[in-house]
Protein backbone atom coordinates (compact mmCIF):
# COMPACT_ATOMS: atom_id res chain seq x y z
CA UNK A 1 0.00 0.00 0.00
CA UNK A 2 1.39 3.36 -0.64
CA UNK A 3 1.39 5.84 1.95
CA UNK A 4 2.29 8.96 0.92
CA UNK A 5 0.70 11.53 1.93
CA UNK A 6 -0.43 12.81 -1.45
CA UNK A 7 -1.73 9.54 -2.35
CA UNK A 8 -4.04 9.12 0.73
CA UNK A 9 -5.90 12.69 -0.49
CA UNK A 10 -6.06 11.05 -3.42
CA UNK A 11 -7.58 8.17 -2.36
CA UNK A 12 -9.66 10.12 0.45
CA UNK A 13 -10.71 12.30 -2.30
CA UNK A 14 -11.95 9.65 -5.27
CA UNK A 15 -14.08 8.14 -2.06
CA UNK A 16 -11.38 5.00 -1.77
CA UNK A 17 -10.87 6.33 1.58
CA UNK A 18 -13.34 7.17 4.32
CA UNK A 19 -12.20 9.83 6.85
CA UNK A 20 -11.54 7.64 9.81
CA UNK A 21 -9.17 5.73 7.33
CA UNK A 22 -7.43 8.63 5.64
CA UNK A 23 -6.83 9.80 9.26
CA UNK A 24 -5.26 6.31 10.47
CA UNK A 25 -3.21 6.16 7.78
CA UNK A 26 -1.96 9.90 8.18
CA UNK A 27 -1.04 9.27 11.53
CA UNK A 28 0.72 5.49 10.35
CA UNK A 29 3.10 7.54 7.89
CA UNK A 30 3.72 10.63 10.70
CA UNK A 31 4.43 7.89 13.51
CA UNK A 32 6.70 5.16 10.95
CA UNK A 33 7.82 6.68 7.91
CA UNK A 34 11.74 7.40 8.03
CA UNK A 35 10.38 10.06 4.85
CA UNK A 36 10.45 13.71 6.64
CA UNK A 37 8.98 15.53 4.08
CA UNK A 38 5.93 12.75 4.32
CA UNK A 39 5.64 13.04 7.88
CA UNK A 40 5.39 16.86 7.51
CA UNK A 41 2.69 16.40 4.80
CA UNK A 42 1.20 13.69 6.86
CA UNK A 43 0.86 16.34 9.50
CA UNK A 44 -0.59 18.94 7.83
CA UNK A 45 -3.16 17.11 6.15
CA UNK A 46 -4.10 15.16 9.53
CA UNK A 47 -5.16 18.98 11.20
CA UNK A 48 -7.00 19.72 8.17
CA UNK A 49 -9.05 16.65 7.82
CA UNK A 50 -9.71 16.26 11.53
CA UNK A 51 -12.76 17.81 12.42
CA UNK A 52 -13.21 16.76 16.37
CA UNK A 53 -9.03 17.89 16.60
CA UNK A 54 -9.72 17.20 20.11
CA UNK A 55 -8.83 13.31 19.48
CA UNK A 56 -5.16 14.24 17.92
CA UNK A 57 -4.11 16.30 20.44
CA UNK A 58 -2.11 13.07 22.49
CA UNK A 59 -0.42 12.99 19.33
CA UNK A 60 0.81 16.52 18.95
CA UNK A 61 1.65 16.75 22.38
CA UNK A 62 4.16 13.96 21.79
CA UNK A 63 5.62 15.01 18.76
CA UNK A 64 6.25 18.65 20.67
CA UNK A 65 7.63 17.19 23.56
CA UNK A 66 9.72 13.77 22.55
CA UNK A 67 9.89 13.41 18.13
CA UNK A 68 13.71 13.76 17.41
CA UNK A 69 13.18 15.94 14.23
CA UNK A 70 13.28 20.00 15.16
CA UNK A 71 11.06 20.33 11.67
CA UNK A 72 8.24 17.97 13.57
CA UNK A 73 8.43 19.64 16.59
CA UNK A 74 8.55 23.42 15.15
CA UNK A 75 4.84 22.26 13.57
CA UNK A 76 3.61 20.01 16.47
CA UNK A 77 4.24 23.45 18.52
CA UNK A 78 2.56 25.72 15.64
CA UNK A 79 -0.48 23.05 15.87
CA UNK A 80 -0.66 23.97 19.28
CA UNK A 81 -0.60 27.38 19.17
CA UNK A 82 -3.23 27.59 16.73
CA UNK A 83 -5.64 24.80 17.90
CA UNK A 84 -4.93 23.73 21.71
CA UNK A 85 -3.81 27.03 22.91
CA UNK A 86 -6.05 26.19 26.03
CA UNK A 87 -4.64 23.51 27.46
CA UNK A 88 -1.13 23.96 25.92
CA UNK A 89 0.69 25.71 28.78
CA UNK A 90 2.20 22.46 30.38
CA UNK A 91 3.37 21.03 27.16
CA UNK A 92 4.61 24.17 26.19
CA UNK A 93 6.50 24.86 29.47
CA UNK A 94 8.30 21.49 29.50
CA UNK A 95 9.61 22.24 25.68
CA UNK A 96 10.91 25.76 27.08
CA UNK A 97 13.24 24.32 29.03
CA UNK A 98 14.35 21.80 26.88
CA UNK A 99 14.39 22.41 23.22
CA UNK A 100 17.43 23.76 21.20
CA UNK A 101 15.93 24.50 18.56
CA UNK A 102 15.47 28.15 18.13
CA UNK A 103 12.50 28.37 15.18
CA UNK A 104 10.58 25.78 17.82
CA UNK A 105 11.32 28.24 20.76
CA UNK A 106 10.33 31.15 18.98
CA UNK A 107 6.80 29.65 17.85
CA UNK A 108 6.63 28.10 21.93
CA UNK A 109 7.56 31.58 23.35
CA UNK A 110 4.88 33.52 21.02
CA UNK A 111 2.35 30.92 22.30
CA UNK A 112 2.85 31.07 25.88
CA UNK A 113 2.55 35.31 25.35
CA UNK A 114 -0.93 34.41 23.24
CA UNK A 115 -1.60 32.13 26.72
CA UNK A 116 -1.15 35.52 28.96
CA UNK A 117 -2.74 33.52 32.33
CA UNK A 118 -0.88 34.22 35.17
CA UNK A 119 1.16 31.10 35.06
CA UNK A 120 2.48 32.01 31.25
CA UNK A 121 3.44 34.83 32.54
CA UNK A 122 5.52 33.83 35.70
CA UNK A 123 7.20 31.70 33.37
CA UNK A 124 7.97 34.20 30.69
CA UNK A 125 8.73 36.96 32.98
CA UNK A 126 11.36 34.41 35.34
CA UNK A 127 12.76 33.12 32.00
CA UNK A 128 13.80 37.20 31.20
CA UNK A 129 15.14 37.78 34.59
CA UNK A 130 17.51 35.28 32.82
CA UNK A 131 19.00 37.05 30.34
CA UNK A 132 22.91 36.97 29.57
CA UNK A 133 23.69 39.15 27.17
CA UNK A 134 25.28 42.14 29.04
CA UNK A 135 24.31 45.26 26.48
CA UNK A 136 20.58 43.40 25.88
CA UNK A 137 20.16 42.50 29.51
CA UNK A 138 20.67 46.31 30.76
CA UNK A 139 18.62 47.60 27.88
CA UNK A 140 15.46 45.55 28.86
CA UNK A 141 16.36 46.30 32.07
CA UNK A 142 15.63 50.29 31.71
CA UNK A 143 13.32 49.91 28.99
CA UNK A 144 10.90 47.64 31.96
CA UNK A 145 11.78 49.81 34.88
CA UNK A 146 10.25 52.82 32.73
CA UNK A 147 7.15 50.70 31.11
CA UNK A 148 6.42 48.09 34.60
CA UNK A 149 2.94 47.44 33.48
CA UNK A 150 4.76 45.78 30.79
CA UNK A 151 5.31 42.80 32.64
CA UNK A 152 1.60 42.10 32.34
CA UNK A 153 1.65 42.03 28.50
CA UNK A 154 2.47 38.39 27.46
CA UNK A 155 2.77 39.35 24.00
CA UNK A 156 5.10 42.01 24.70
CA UNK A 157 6.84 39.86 26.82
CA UNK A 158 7.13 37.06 24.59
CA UNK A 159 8.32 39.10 21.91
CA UNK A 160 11.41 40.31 23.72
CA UNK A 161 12.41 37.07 24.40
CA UNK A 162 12.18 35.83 21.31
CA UNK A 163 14.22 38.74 19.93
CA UNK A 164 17.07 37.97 22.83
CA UNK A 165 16.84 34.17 21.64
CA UNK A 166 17.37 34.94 18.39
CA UNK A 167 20.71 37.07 19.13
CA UNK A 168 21.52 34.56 21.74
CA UNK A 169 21.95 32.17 18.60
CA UNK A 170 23.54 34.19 16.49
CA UNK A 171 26.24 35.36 18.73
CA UNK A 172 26.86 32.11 19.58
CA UNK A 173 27.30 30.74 15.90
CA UNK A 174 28.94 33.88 14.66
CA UNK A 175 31.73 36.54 14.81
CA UNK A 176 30.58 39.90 14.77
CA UNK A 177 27.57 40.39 15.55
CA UNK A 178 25.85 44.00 15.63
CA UNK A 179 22.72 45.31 16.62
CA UNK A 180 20.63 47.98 17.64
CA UNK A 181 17.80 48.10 20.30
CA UNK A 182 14.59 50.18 20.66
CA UNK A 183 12.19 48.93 23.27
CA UNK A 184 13.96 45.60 23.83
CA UNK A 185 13.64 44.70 20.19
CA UNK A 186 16.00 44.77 17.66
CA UNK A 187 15.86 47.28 14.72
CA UNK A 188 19.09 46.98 13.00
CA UNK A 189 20.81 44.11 12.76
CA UNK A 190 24.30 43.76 10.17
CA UNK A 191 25.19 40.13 9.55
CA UNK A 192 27.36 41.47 6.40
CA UNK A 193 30.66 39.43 6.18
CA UNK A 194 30.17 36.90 8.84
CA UNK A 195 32.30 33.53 9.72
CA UNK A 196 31.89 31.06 12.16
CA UNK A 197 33.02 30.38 15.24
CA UNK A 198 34.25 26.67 14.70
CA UNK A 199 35.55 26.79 11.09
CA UNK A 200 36.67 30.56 10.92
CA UNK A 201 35.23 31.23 7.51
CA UNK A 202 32.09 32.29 6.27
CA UNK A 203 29.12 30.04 6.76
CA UNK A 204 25.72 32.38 6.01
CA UNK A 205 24.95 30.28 3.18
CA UNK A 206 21.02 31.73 3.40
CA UNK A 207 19.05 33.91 5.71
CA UNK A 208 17.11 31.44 8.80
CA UNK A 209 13.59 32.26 8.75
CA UNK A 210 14.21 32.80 12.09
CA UNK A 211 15.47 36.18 11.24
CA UNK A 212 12.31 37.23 9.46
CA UNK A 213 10.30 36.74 12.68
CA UNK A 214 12.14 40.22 13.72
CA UNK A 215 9.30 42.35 12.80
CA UNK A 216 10.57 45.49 14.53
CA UNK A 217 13.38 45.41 12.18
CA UNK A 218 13.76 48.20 9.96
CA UNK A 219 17.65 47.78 8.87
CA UNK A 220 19.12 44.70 7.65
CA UNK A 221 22.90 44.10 6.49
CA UNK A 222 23.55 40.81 4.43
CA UNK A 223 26.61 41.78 2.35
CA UNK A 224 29.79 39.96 1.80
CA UNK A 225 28.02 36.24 2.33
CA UNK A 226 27.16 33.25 0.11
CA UNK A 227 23.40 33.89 0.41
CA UNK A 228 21.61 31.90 -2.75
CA UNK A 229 18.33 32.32 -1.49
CA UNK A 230 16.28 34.40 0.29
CA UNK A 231 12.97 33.18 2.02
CA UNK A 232 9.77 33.77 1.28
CA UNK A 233 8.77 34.92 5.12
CA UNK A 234 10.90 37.65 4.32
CA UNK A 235 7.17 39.25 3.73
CA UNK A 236 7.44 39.51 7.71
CA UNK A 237 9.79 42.30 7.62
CA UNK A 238 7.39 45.09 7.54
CA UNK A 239 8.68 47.57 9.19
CA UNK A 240 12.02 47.30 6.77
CA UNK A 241 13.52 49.89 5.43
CA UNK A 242 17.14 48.95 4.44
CA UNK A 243 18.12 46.02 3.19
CA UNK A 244 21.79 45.28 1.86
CA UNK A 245 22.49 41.98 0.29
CA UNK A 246 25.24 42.89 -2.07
CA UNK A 247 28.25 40.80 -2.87
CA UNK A 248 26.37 37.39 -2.33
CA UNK A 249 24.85 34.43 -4.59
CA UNK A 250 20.92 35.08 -5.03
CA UNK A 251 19.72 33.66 -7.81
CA UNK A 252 16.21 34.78 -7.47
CA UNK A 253 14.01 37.85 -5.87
CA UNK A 254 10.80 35.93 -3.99
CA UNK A 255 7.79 37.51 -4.85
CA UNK A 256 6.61 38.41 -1.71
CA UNK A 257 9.27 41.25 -1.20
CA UNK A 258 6.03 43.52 -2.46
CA UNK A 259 5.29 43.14 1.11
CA UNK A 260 7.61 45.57 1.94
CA UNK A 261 5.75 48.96 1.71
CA UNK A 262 8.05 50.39 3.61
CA UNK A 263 11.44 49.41 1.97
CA UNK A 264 13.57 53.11 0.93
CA UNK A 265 16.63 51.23 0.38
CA UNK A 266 17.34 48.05 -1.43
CA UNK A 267 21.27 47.09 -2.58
CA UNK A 268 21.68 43.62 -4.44
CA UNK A 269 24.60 44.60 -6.29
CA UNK A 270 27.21 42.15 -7.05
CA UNK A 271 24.98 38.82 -7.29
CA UNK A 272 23.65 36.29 -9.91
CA UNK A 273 20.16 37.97 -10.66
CA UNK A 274 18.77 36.45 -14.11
CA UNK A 275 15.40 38.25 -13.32
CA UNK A 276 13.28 40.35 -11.36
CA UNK A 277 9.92 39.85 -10.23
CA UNK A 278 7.15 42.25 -11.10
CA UNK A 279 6.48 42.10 -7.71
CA UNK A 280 8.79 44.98 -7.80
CA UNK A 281 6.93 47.63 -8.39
CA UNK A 282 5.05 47.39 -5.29
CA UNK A 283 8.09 48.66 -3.75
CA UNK A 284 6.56 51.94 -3.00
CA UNK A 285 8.59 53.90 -0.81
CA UNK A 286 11.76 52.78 -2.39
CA UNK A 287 14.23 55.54 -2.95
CA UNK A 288 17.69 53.62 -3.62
CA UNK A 289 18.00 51.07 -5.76
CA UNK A 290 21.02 49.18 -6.61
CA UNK A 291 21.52 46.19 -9.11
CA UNK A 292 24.72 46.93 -10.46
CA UNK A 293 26.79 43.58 -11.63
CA UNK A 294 24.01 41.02 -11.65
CA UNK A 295 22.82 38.85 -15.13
CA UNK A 296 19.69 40.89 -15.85
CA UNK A 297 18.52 40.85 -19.38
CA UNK A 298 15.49 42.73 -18.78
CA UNK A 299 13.67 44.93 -16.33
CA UNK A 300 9.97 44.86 -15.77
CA UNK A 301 7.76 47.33 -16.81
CA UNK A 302 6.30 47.61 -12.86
CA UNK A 303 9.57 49.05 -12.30
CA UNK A 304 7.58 52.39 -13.68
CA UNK A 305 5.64 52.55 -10.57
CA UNK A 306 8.34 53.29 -8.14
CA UNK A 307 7.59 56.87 -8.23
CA UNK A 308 9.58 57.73 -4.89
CA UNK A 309 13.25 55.84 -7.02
CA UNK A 310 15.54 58.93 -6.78
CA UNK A 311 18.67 56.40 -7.55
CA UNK A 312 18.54 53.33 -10.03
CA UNK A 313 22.08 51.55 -10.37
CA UNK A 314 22.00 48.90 -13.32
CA UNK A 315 25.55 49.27 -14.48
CA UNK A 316 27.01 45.75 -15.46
CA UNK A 317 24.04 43.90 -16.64
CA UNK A 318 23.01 42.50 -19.91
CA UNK A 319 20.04 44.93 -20.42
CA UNK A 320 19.15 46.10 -24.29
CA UNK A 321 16.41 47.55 -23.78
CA UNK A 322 14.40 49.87 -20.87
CA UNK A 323 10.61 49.61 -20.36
CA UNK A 324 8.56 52.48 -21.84
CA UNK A 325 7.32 54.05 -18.24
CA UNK A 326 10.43 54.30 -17.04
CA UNK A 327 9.80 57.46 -17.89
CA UNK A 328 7.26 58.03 -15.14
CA UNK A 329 10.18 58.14 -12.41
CA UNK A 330 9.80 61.84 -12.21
CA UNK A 331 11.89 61.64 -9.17
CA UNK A 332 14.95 60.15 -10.37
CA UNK A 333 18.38 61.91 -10.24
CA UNK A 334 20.66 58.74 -10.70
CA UNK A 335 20.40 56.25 -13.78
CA UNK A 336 23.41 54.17 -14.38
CA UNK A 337 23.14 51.82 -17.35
CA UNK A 338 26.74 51.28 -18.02
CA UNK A 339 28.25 48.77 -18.94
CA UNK A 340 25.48 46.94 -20.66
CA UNK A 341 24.39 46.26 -23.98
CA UNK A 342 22.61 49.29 -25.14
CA UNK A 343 23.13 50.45 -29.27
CA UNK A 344 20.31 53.45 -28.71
CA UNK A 345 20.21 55.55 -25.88
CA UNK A 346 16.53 54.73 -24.50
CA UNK A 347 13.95 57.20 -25.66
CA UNK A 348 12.21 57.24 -22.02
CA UNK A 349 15.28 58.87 -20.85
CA UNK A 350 14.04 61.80 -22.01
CA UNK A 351 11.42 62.56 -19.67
CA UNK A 352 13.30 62.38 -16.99
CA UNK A 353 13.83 66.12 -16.12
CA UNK A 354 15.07 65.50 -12.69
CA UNK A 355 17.85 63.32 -13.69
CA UNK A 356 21.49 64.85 -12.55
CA UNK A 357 23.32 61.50 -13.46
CA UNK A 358 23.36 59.58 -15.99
CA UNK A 359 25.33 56.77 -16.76
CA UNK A 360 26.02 55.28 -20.41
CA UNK A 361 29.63 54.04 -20.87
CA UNK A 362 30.84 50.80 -21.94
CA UNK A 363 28.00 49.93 -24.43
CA UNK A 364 27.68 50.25 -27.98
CA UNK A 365 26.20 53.59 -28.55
CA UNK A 366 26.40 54.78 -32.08
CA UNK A 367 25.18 58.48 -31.30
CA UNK A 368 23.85 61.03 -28.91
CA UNK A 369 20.01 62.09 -29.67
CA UNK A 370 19.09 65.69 -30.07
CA UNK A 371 16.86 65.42 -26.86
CA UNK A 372 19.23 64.91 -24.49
CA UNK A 373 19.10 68.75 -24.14
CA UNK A 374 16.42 68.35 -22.50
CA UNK A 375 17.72 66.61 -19.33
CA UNK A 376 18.89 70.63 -18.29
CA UNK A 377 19.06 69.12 -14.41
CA UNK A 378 21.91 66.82 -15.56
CA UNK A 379 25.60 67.70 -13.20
CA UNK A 380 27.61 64.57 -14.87
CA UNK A 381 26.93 62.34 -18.30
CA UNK A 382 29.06 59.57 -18.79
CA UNK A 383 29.36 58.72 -22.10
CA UNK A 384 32.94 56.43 -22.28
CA UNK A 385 33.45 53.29 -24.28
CA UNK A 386 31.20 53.43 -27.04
CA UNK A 387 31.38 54.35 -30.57
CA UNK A 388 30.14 57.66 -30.63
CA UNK A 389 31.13 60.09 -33.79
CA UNK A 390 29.38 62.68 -33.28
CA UNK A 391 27.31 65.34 -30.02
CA UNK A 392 24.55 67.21 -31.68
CA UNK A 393 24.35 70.87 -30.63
CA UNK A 394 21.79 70.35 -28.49
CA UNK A 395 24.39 69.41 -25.92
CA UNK A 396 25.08 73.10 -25.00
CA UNK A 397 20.98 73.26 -23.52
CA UNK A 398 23.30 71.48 -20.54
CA UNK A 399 24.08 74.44 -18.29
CA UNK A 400 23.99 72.66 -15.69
CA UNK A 401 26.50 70.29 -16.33
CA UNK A 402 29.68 69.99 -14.28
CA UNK A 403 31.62 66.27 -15.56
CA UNK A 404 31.33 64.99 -19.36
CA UNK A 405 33.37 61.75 -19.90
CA UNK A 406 34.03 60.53 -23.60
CA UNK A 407 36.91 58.30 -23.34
CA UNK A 408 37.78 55.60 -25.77
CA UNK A 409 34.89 57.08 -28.47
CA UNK A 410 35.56 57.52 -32.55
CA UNK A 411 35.37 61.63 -31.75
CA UNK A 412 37.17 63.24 -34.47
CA UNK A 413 35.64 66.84 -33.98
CA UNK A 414 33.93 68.85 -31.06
CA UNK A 415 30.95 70.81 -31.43
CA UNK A 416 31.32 74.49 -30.34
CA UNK A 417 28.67 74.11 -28.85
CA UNK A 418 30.31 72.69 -25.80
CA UNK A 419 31.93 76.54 -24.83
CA UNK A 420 28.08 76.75 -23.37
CA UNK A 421 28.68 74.39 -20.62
CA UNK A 422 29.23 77.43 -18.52
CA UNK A 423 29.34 75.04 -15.20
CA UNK A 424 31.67 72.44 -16.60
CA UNK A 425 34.74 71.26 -14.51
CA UNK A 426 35.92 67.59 -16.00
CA UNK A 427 35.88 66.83 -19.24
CA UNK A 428 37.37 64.00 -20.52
CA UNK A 429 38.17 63.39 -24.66
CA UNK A 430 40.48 60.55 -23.88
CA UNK A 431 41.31 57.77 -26.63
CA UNK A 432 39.29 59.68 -29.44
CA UNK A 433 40.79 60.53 -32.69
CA UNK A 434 41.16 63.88 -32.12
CA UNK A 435 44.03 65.62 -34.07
CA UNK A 436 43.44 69.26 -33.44
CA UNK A 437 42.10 70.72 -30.05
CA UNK A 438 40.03 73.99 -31.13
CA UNK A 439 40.77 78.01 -29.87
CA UNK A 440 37.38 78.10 -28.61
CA UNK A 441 38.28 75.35 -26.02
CA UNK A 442 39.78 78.12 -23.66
CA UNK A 443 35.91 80.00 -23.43
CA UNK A 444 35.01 77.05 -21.31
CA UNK A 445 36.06 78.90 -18.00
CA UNK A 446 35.43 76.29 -15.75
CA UNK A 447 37.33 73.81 -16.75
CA UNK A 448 39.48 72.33 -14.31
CA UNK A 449 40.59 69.08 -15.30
CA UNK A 450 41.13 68.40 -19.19
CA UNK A 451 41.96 64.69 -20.17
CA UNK A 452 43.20 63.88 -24.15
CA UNK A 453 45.65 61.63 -23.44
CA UNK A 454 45.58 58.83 -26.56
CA UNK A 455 44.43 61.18 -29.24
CA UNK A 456 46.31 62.39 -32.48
CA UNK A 457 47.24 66.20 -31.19
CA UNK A 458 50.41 67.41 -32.17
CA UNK A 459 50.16 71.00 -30.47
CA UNK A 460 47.54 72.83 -28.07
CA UNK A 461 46.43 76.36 -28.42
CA UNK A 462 47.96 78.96 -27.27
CA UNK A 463 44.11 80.04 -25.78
CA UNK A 464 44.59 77.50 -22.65
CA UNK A 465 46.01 80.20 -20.87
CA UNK A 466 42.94 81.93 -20.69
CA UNK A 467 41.75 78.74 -18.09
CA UNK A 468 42.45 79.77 -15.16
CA UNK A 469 40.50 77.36 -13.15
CA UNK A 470 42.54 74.57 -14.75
CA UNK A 471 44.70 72.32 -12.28
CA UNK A 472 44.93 69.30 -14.51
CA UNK A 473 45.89 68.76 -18.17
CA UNK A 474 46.43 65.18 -19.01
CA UNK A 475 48.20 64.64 -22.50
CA UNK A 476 50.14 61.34 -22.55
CA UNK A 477 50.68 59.15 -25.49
CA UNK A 478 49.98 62.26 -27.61
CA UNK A 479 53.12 61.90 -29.81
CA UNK A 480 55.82 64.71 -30.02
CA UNK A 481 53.19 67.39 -28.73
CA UNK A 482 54.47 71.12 -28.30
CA UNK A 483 53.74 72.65 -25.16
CA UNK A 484 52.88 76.81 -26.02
CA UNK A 485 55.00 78.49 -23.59
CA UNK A 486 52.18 80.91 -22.14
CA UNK A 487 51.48 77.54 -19.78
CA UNK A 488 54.11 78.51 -17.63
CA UNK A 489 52.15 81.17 -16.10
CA UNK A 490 49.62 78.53 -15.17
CA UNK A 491 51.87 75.95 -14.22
CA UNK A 492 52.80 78.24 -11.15
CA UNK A 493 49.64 78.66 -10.27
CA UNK A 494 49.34 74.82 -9.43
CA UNK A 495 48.80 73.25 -13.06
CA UNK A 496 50.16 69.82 -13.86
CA UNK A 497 50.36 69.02 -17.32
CA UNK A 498 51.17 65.16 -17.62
CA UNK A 499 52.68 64.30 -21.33
C-alpha cells in the first residue's frame, strides 16, 4: 500500500478512503515513515481533515515534547498554538526548558505570550530575569523599569524574548555580531561578512527564517556572504527599510518582497540575478535602488511605478532595452546603465527632467540624440566606451553640467557648442581621434581638469592660458606634442600638465 501523503488525499478524495481511514493512515506515515517531508505532509493534512481535533491532540503533544526531528516539533508546537492554545501551557512549558531549537522556541515563546494567564506569565517573565547578554540584559532592564505594566503584557513579553533568543543564537554561531535596540527589540541588525566560530570562515549560506520573525526590524545588512536564497517569510519584515544583500549568490528575488511597503533602500549589487519579479513595483517607498553587476537581461515594466526611485544603479548587466514608463520616475536623479548592452540611448530617458546623473559608458552607442538637451538638471553624463562620432548641438541646452566623460569614443571633432557648458569642470576626450584641439576650447572657464591623453594632437592652443581654473591637463601618449610656452604662467599657479 502506498502511503504517501499525497496519495491518501487522493484516495480520500476519489471516495477509496473514508475519513476515519485517511486519518489512520496519516497518523501510520507521521508515527513510521523514516520520509520527513511525508511526515510533515502527513501532518498537515491530519489537522486539516480532523474535524473533532480534540482526538489528535495526544499525538501533537508527543511530537512537541519527545519526536527527534526540530522540523516535527517546530509544527507540532505551531499546531498547538493555533488549535490547543487552552490547554497547551504544560506542554509548552516542558519544551521551554528543553528544546534547542530556536525556530521551535520562537513559535513556543509567542504561544505562551498568546496564553497571557498568570502562570504564562511567571514563566515568561522568570525566564527574562535570565538574560545573559550584558548590552541586551541592561537595555530591557531600563526599557521595563520605565514601562512596569509591561510585565503584564504576554505578548510584549514574549516578543522580547524571542528577539534575545534569536541574538543569543547568532552570537553564539557567529563573529561579529551588531545590533541595535529600541524597546527591547531589535531594529538593526548587520550580519554582512560573517564567519563562524568553529571553522573561521564564512558560513551564512542563506538567511534562517528565524530572522524574518524580527518584525521590529527596519535595517538589515547581508553583504559579503554566500546567500543563494532568500525566504519567502521575508514578507514579515514590515517595518524594513534597508536592506543590503550585495556581494552574495541570489539567484532569485521571492515575490513576496512587495510586502515591503516600507522598503527606501534596497542594494543587491554584485549577485547572480537572471530576473526580477514584477512584484517589484510594489516597492513603493523605495528611494535607492542598486543592481549593479548582476545577469539581468530585462527589467519589468512595474519598475515604472516606483515613483519615490531617486537612484537606479543597473551598471554591469546585460540589459538592451528599458521599459517604456520608465519614464514616469519623475523623481529620479541617478540612472546608471553602463556597462550593458545598449546600441540606442533609451527614448524614455528623455522625460526624466530630474535626472542629474546619468550613466552610459561601456556599451555600444552609435550616437547622442538631439533630446538629451532636455535633461537641463543633468551635473555629470558619462558617455565612455562606445562608438560615438558625433554630439549634436543640443548638448550646449546642458548648463547645468559639471563632468562629461568621452573616453575611448571615434570623436574626431567637437561641437562648439560645448563653450556653453558654462558650469563644466571635468571633461574627458580621452582615446578619441582627435588631431586638433580647437581656440574656442579656452571660453570654457570652468574647466578644471582636461583629459586627451591617446588622441592624435600634435600641439595645443595657445588660448589654454585663458583657463584659469585649470589644475589638470592630461596629454600622454599624444606623440611629439608642443607645449605653447604661455602655460608657464599657469603651471605656477598649481597646473600639472602630464605628457
Amino acid at each position: 500500500m502506498d502511503l504517501r501523503p499525497e496519495s491518501i488525499l487522493k484516495n480520500y478524495n476519489s471516495d477509496l478512503l473514508n475519513k476515519s481511514a485517511a486519518i489512520q493512515q496519516l497518523i501510520s506515515v507521521i508515527e513510521k515513515s523514516s520520509n520527513l517531508n511525508h511526515r510533515i505532509e502527513s501532518l498537515k493534512l491530519l489537522v486539516e481533515l480532523h474535524t473533532k481535533k480534540e482526538k489528535i491532540y495526544e499525538l501533537i503533544e508527543n511530537l512537541l515534547i519527545s519526536d527527534s526531528d526540530s522540523r516535527v516539533r517546530c509544527l507540532a508546537a505551531k499546531i498547538m498554538k493555533d488549535h490547543f492554545l487552552n490547554k497547551a501551557f504544560n506542554a509548552m512549558k516542558w519544551s521551554l526548558a528543553h528544546e534547542t531549537s530556536i525556530n521551535c522556541l520562537i513559535t513556543i515563546i509567542k504561544a505562551l505570550g498568546e496564553i497571557n494567564n498568570e502562570e504564562a506569565m511567571d514563566l515568561l517573565n522568570n525566564d527574562i530575569q535570565k538574560v545573559e547578554s550584558s548590552p541586551f540584559k541592561t537595555h530591557i532592564e531600563k526599557y521595563l523599569e520605565k514601562n512596569p505594566n509591561l510585565y503584564q503584557n504576554g505578548r510584549e513579553i514574549a516578543e522580547i524574548l524571542n528577539n534575545y533568543y534569536i541574538l543569543k543564537f547568532l552570537e553564539k554561531k557567529f563573529d561579529k555580531i551588531l545590533y541595535t535596540l529600541d524597546e527591547g527589540k531589535i531594529i538593526e541588525l548587520d550580519l554582512s561578512n560573517i564567519g563562524s566560530h568553529v571553522f573561521e570562515y564564512n558560513m551564512l549560506n542563506y538567511l534562517p527564517d528565524f530572522v524574518c520573525k524580527l518584525k521590529s526590524l527596519r535595517k538589515l545588512d547581508l553583504k559579503f556572504n554566500r546567500i543563494r536564497k532568500c525566504p519567502n517569510t521575508i514578507k514579515n519584515l514590515k517595518n524594513l527599510k534597508f536592506l543590503d544583500v550585495s556581494y552574495n549568490k541570489l539567484k532569485k528575488i521571492p515575490q513576496e518582497i512587495k510586502y515591503l511597503h516600507e522598503l527606501e533602500y534596497l542594494n543587491i549589487k554584485n549577485n547572480k540575478l537572471k530576473e526580477l519579479p514584477p512584484t517589484i513595483g510594489d516597492l513603493i517607498s523605495l528611494n535607492i535602488f542598486n543592481l549593479r553587476s548582476n545577469n539581468l537581461i530585462e527589467i519589468p515594466n512595474t519598475i515604472g511605478s516606483l515613483f519615490n526611485l531617486q537612484e537606479l544603479i543597473l551598471h554591469g548587466n546585460q540589459i538592451k532595452r528599458l521599459p517604456k514608463n520608465l519614464g514616469n520616475l519623475k523623481n529620479l536623479e541617478l540612472l546608471d546603465l553602463g556597462s550593458n548592452n545598449f546600441e540606442h540611448i533609451p527614448d524614455a530617458i528623455r522625460k526624466l527632467k530630474n535626472l542629474k546623473r546619468l550613466g552610459l559608458g561601456g556599451n555600444r552607442l552609435i550616437d547622442v540624440p538631439f533630446w538629451i538637451g532636455n535633461l537641463t538638471s543633468l551635473k555629470e553624463l558619462h558617455l565612455y566606451d562606445n562608438i560615438i562620432e558625433n554630439l549634436p548641438e543640443s548638448i550646449s541646452s546642458l548648463k547645468s553640467l559639471e563632468e562629461l566623460t568621452l573616453w575611448n569614443n571615434n570623436l574626431k571633432f567637437l561641437p562648439k557648442a560645448l563653450t556653453c557648458l558654462k558650469s563644466l569642470q571635468r571633461l574627458n576626450l580621452s582615446w578619441n581621434q582627435i588631431s586638433e584641439l580647437p581656440e574656442w576650447i579656452a571660453e570654457i572657464k570652468s574647466l578644471e581638469i582636461l583629459s586627451l591623453w591617446g588622441n592624435n594632437l600634435e600641439e595645443i592652443p595657445a588660448s589654454l592660458e585663458k583657463l584659469k581654473n585649470l589644475r589638470i591637463l592630461d596629454l600622454n601618449f599624444n606623440q611629439n606634442i608642443k607645449i605653447p610656452s604661455n602655460l608657464a604662467s599657469l603651471k605656477k599657479n598649481g597646473l600639472i600638465i602630464y605628457k
